[in-house]
N, C-alpha and C. Protein backbone atom coordinates (compact mmCIF):
# COMPACT_ATOMS: atom_id res chain seq x y z
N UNK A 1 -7.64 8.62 -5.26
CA UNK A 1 -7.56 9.16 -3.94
C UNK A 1 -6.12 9.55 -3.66
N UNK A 2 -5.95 10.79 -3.15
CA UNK A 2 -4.62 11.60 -2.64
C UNK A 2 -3.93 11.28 -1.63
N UNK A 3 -3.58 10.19 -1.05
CA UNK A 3 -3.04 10.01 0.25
C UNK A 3 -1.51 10.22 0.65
N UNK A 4 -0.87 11.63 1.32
CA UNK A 4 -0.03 12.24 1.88
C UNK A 4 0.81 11.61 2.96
N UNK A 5 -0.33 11.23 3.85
CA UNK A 5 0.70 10.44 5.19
C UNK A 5 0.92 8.82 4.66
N UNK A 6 2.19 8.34 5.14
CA UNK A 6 2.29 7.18 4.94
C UNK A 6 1.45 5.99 5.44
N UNK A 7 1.35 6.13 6.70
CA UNK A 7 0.36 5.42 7.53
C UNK A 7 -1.37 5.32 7.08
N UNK A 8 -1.38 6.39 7.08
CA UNK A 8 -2.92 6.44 6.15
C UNK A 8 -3.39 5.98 4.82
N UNK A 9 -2.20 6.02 3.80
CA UNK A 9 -1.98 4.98 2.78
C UNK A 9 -1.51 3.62 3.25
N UNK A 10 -0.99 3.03 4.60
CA UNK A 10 -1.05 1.92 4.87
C UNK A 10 -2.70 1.26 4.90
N UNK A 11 -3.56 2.26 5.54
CA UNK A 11 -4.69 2.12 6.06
C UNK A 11 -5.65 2.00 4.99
N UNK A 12 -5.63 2.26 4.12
CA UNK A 12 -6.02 2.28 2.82
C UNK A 12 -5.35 1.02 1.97
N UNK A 13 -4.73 1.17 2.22
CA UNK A 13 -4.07 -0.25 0.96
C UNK A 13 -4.87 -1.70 2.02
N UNK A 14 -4.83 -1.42 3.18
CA UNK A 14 -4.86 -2.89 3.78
C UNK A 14 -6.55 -2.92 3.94
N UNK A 15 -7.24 -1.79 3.69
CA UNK A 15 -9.05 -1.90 3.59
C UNK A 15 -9.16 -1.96 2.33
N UNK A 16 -8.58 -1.60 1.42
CA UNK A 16 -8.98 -1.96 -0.51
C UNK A 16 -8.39 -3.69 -0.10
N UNK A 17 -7.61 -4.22 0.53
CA UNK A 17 -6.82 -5.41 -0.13
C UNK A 17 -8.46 -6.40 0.57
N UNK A 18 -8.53 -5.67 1.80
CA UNK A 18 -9.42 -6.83 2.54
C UNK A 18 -10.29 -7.01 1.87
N UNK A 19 -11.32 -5.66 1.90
CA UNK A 19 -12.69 -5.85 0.65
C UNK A 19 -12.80 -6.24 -0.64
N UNK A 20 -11.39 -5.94 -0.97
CA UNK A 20 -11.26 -6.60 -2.74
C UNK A 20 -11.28 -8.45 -2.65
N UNK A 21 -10.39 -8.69 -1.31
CA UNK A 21 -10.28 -10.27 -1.06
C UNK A 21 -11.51 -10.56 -0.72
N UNK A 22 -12.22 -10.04 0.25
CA UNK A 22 -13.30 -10.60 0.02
C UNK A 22 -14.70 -10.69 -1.08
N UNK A 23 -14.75 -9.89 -1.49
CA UNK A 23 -15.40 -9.58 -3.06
C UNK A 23 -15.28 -10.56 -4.06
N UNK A 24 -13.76 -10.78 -4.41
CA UNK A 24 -13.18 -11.50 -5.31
C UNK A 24 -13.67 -13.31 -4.32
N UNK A 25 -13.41 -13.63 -4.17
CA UNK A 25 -13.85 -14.78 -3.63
C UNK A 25 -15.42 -15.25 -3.62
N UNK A 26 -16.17 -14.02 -3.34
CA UNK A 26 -17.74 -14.24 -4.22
C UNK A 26 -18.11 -15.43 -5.08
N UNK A 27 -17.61 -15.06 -5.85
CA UNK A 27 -18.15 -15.91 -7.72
C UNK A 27 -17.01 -17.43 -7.54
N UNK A 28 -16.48 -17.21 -6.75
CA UNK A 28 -15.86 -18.54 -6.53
C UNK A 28 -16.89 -19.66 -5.97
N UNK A 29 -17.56 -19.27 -5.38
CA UNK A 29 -18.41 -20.45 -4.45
C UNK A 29 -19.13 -21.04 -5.85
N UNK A 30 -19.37 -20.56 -6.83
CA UNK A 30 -20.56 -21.04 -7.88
C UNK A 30 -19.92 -21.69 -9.40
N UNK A 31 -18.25 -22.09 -8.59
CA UNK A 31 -17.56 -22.72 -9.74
C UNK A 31 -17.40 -24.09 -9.29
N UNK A 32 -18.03 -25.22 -10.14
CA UNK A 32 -18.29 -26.58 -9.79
C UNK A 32 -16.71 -27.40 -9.32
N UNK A 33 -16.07 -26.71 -9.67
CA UNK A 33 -14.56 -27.64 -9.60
C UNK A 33 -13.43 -26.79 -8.77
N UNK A 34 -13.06 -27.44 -7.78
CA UNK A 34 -11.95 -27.10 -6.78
C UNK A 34 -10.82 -26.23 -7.65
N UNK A 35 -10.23 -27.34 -8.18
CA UNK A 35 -9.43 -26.57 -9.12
C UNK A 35 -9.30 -25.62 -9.53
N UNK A 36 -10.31 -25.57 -10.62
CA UNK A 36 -10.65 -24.13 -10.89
C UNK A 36 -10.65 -23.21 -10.22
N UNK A 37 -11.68 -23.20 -9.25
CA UNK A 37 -11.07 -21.76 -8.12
C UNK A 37 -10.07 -21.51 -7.18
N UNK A 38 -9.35 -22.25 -7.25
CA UNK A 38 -7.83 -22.22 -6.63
C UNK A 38 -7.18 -21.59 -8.03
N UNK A 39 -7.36 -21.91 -9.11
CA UNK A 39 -6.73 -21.29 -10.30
C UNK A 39 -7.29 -20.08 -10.03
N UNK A 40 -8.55 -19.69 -10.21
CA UNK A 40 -9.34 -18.32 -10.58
C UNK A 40 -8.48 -17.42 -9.36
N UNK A 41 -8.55 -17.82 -8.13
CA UNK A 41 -7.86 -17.73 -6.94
C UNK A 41 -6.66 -17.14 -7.15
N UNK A 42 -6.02 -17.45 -7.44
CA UNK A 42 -4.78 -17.01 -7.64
C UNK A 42 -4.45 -15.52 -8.11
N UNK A 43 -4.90 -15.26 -9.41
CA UNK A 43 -5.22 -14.27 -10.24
C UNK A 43 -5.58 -13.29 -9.50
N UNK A 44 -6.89 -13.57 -9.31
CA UNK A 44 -8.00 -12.66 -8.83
C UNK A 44 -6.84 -11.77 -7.18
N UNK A 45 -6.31 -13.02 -6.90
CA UNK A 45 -5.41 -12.33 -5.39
C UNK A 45 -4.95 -11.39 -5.81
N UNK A 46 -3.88 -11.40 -6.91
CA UNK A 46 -2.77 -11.03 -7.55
C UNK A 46 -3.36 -9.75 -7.96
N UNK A 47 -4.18 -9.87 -8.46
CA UNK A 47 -5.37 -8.67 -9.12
C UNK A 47 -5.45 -7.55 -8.14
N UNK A 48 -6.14 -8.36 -7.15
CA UNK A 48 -6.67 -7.28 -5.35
C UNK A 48 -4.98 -6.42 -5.53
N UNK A 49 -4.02 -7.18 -5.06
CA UNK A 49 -3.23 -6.91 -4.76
C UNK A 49 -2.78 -5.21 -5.43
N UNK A 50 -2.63 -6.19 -7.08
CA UNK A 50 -2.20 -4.68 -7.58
C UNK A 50 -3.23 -3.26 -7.36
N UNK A 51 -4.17 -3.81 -6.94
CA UNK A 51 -5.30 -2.65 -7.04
C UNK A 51 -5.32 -1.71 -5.83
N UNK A 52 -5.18 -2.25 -4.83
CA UNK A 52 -4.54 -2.09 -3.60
C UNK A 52 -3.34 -1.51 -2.88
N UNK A 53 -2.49 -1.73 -4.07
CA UNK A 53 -0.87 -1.50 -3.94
C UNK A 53 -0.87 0.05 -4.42
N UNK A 54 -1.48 0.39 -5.22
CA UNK A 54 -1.67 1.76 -5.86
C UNK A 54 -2.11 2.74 -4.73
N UNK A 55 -2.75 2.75 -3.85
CA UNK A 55 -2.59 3.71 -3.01
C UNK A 55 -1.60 4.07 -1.85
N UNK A 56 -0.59 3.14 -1.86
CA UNK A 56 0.51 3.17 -1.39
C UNK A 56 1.74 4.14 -2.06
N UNK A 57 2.79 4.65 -0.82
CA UNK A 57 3.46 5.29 -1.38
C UNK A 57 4.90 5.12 -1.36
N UNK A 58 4.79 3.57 -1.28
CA UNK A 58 6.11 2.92 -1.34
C UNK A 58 6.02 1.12 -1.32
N UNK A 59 6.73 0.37 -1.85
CA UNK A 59 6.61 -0.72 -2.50
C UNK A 59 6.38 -1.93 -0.92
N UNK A 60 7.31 -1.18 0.05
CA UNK A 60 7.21 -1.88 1.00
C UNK A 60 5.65 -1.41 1.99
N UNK A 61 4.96 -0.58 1.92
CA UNK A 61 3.82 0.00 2.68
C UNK A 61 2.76 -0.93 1.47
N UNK A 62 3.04 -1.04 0.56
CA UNK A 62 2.00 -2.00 -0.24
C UNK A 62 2.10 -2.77 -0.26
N UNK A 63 3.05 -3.67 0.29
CA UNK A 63 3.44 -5.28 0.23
C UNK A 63 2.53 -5.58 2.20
N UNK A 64 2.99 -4.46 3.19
CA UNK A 64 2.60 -5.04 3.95
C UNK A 64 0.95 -4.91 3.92
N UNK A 65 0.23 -3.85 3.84
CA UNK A 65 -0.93 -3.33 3.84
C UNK A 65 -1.53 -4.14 2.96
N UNK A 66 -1.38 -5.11 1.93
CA UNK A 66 -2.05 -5.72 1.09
C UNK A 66 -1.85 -7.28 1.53
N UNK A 67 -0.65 -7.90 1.88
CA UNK A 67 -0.62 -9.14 2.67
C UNK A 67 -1.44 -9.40 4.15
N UNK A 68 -1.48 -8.18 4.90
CA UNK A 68 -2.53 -8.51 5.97
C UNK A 68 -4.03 -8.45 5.40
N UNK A 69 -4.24 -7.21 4.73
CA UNK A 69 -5.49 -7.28 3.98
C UNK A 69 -6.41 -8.49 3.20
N UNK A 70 -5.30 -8.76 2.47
CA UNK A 70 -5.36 -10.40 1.99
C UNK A 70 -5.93 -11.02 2.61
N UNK A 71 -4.95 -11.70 3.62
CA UNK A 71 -4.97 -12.47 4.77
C UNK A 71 -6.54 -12.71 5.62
N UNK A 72 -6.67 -11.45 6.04
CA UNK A 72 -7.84 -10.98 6.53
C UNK A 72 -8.83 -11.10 5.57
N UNK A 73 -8.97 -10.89 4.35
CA UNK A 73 -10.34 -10.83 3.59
C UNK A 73 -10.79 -12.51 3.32
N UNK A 74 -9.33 -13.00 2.86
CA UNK A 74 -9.52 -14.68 2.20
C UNK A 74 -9.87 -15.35 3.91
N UNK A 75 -9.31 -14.93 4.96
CA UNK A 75 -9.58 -15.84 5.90
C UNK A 75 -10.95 -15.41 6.07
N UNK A 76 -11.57 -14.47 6.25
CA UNK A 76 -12.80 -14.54 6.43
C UNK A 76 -14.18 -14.75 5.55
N UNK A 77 -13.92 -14.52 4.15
CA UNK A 77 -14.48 -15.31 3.29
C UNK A 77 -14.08 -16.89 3.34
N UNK A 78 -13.20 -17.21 3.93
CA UNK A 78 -13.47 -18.55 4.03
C UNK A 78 -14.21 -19.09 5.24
N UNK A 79 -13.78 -18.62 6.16
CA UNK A 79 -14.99 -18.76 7.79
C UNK A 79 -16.38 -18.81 6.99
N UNK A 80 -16.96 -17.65 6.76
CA UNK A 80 -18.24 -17.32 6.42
C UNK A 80 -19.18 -17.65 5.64
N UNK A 81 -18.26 -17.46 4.47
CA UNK A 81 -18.87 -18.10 3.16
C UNK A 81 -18.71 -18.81 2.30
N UNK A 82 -17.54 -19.72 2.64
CA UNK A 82 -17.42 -20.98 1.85
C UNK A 82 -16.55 -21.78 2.87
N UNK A 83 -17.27 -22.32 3.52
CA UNK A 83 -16.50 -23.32 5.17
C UNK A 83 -16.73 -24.88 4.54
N UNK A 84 -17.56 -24.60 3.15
CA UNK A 84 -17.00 -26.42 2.63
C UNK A 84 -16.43 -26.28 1.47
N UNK A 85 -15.64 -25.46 1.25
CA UNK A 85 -14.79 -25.74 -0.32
C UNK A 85 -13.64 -26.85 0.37
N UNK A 86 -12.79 -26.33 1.89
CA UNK A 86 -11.82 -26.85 2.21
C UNK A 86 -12.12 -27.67 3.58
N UNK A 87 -10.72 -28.67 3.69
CA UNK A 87 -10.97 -28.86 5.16
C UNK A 87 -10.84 -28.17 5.95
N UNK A 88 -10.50 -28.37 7.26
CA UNK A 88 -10.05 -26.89 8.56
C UNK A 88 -8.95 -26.74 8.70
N UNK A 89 -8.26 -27.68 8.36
CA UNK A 89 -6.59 -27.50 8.11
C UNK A 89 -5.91 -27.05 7.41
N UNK A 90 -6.92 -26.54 6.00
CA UNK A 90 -6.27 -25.75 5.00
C UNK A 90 -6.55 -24.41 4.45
N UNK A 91 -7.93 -24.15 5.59
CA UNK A 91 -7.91 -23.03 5.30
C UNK A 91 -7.26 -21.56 6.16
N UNK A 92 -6.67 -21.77 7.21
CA UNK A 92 -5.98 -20.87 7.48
C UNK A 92 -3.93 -20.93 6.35
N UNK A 93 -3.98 -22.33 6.07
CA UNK A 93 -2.91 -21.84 5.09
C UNK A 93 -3.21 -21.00 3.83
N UNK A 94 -4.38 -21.70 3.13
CA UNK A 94 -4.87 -21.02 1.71
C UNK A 94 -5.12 -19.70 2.48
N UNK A 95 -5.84 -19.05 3.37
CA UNK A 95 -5.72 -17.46 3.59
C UNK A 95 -4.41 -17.27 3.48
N UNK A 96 -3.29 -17.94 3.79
CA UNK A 96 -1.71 -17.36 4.15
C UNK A 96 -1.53 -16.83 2.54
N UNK A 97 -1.38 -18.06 2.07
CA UNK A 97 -0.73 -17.93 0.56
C UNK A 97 -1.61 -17.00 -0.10
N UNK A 98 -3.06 -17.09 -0.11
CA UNK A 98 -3.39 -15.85 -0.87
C UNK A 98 -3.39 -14.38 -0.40
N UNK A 99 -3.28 -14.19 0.83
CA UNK A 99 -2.50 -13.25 1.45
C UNK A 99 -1.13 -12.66 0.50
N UNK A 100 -0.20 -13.90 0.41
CA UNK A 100 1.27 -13.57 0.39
C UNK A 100 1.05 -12.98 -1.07
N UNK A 101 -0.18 -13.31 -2.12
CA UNK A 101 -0.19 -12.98 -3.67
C UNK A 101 -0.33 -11.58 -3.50
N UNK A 102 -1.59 -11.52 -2.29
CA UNK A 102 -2.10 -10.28 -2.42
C UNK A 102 -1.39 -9.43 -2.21
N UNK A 103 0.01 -9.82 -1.03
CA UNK A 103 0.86 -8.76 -0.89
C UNK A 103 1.92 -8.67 -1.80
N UNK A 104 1.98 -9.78 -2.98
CA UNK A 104 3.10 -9.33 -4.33
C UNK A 104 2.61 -8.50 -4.91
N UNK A 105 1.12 -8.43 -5.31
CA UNK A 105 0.85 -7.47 -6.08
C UNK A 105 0.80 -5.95 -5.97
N UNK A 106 0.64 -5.93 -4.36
CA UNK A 106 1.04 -4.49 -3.93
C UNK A 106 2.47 -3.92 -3.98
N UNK A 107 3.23 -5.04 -3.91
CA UNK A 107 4.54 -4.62 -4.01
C UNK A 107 4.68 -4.34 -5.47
N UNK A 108 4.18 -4.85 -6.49
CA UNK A 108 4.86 -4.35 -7.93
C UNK A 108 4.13 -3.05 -7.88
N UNK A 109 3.06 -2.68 -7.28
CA UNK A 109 2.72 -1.80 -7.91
C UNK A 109 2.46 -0.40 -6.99
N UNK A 110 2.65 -0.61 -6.00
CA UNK A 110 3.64 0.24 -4.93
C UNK A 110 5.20 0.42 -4.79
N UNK A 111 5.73 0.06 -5.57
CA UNK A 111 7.30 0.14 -5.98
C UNK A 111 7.19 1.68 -7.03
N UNK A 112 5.75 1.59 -7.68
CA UNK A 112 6.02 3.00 -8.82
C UNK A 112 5.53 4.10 -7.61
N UNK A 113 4.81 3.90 -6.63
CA UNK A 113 4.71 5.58 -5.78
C UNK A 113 6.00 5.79 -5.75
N UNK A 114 6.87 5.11 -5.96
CA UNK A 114 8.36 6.14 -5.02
C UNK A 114 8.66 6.70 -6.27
N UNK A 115 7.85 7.18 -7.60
CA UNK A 115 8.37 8.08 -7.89
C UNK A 115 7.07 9.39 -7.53
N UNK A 116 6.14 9.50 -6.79
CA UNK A 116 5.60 10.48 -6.59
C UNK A 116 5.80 10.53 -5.35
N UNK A 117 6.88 10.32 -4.77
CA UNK A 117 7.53 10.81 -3.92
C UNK A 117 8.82 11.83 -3.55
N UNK A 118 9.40 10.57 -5.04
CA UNK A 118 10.52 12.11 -5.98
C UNK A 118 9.88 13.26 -6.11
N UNK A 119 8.45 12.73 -6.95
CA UNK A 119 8.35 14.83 -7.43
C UNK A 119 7.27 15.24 -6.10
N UNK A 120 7.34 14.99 -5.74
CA UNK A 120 6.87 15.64 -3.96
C UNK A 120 7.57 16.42 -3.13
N UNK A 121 8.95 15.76 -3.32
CA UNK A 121 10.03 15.99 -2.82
C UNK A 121 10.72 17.23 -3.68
N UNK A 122 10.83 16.98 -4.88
CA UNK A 122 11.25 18.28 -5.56
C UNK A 122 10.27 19.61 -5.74
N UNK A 123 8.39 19.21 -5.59
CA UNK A 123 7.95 20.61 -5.56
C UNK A 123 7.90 21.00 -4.05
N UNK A 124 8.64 20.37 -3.22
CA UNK A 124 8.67 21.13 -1.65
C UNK A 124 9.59 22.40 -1.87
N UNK A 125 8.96 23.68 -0.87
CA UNK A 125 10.23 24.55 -1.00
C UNK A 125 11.65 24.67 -0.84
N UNK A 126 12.60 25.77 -1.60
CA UNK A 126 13.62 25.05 -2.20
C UNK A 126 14.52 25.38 -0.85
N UNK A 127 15.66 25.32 -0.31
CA UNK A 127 16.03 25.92 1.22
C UNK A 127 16.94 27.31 0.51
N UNK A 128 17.58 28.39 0.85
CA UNK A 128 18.17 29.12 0.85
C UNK A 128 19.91 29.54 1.65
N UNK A 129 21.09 29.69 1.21
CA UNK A 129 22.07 30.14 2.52
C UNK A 129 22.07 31.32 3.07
N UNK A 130 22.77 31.43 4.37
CA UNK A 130 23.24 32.55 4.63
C UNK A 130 24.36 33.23 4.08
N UNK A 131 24.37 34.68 3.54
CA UNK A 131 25.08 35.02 2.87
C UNK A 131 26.49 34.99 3.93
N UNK A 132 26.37 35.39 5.33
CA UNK A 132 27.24 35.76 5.89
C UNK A 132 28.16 34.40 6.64
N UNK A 133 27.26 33.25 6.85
CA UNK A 133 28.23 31.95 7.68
C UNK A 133 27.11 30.74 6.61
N UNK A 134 26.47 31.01 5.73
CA UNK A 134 26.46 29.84 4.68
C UNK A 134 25.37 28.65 5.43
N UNK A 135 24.94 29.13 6.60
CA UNK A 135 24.23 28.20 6.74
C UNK A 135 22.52 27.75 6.27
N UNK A 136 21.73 26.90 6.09
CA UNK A 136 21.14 26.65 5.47
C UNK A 136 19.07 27.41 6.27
N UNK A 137 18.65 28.06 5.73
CA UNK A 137 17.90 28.41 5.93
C UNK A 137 16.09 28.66 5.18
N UNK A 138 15.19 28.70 5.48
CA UNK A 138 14.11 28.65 5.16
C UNK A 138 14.02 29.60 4.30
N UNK A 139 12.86 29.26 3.39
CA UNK A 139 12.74 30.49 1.73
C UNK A 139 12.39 31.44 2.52
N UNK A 140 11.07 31.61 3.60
CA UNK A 140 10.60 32.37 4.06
C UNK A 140 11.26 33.49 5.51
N UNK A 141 12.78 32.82 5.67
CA UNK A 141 13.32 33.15 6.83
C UNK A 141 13.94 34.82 6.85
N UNK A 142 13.30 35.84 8.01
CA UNK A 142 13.97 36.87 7.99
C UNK A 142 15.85 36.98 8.77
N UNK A 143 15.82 35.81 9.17
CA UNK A 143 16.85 36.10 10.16
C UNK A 143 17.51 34.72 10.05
N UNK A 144 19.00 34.89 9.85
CA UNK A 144 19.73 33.77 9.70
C UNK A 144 19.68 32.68 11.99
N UNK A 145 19.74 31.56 11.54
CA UNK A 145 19.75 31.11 12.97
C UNK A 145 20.43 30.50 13.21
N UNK A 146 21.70 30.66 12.64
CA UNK A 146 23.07 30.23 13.41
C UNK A 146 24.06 31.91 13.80
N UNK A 147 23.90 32.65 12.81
CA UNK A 147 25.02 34.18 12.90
C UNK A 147 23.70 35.37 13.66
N UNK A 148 22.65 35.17 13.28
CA UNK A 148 21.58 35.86 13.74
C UNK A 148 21.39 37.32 12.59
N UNK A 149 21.87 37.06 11.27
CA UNK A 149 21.73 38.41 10.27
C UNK A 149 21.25 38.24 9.70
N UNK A 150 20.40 39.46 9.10
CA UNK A 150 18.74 39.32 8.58
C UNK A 150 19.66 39.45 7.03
N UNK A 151 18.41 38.47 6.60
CA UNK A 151 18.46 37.84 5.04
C UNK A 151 18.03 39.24 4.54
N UNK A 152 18.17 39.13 2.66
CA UNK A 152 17.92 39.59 2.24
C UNK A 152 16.47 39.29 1.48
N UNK A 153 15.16 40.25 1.08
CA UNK A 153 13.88 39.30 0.84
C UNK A 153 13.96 38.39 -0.48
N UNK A 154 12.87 37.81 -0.58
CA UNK A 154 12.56 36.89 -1.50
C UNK A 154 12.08 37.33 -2.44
């Protein structure tokens, strides 16, 4: 998926992080030992995260969009569908922390959009001067808009 505005790739990273958190937490309820799915847990966050982080277009828009997402998916898979793995006191922390995985993993892997931001930035059009006072003007511009003298075409 192509996402242009920043905000809208926020909006996207933090609905992949939620649904992936909650998804991933599934197959947890049907593992006999605590442990274990606090291990499996971990991963699996870390996992959402990076998966999540990829539609972001900068390391910090994937760290936040995937830590609330997190947050939000593990806290409510834990309300809903597994309200006896933990006590009540630990499960708004365990949402925190697997939150905080979910939002590392967006950050490693929302740190690489900023280079398709470089070449975004370099296939934008290129600017042009004015021949006569040098100032900086549009490819498409007939008329300089600081001296007011018409360019020569493109």
């Amino acid at each position: 998926m192509k996402v242009r505005n920043p905000i809208s790739s926020l909006g996207v990273t933090l609905a992949t992080s939620a649904f992936g958190a909650f998804l991933v937490g599934l197959p947890s309820i049907f593992v006999p030992y605590v442990e274990l799915t606090l291990f499996y847990l971990v991963f699996a966050m870390f996992g959402v995260g990076l998966l999540a982080g990829r539609s972001s277009l900068l390391g910090s828009l994937g760290f936040a969009g995937a830590i609330v997402g997190g947050f939000a998916g593990s806290f409510l898979w834990q309300v809903f569908l597994a309200p006896a793995l933990w006590p009540s006191g630990w499960s708004l922390l365990l949402a925190l922390a697997y939150g905080g995985l979910c939002g590392l993993g967006g950050m490693a892997t929302g740190k690489l959009g900023l280079r398709r931001v470089e070449k975004m930035v370099e296939s934008l059009p290129k600017l042009r001067r004015c021949q006569r006072c040098g100032a900086k003007v549009g490819i498409n511009a007939k008329k300089c808009w600081s001296c007011r003298a018409y360019l020569p075409p493109t």
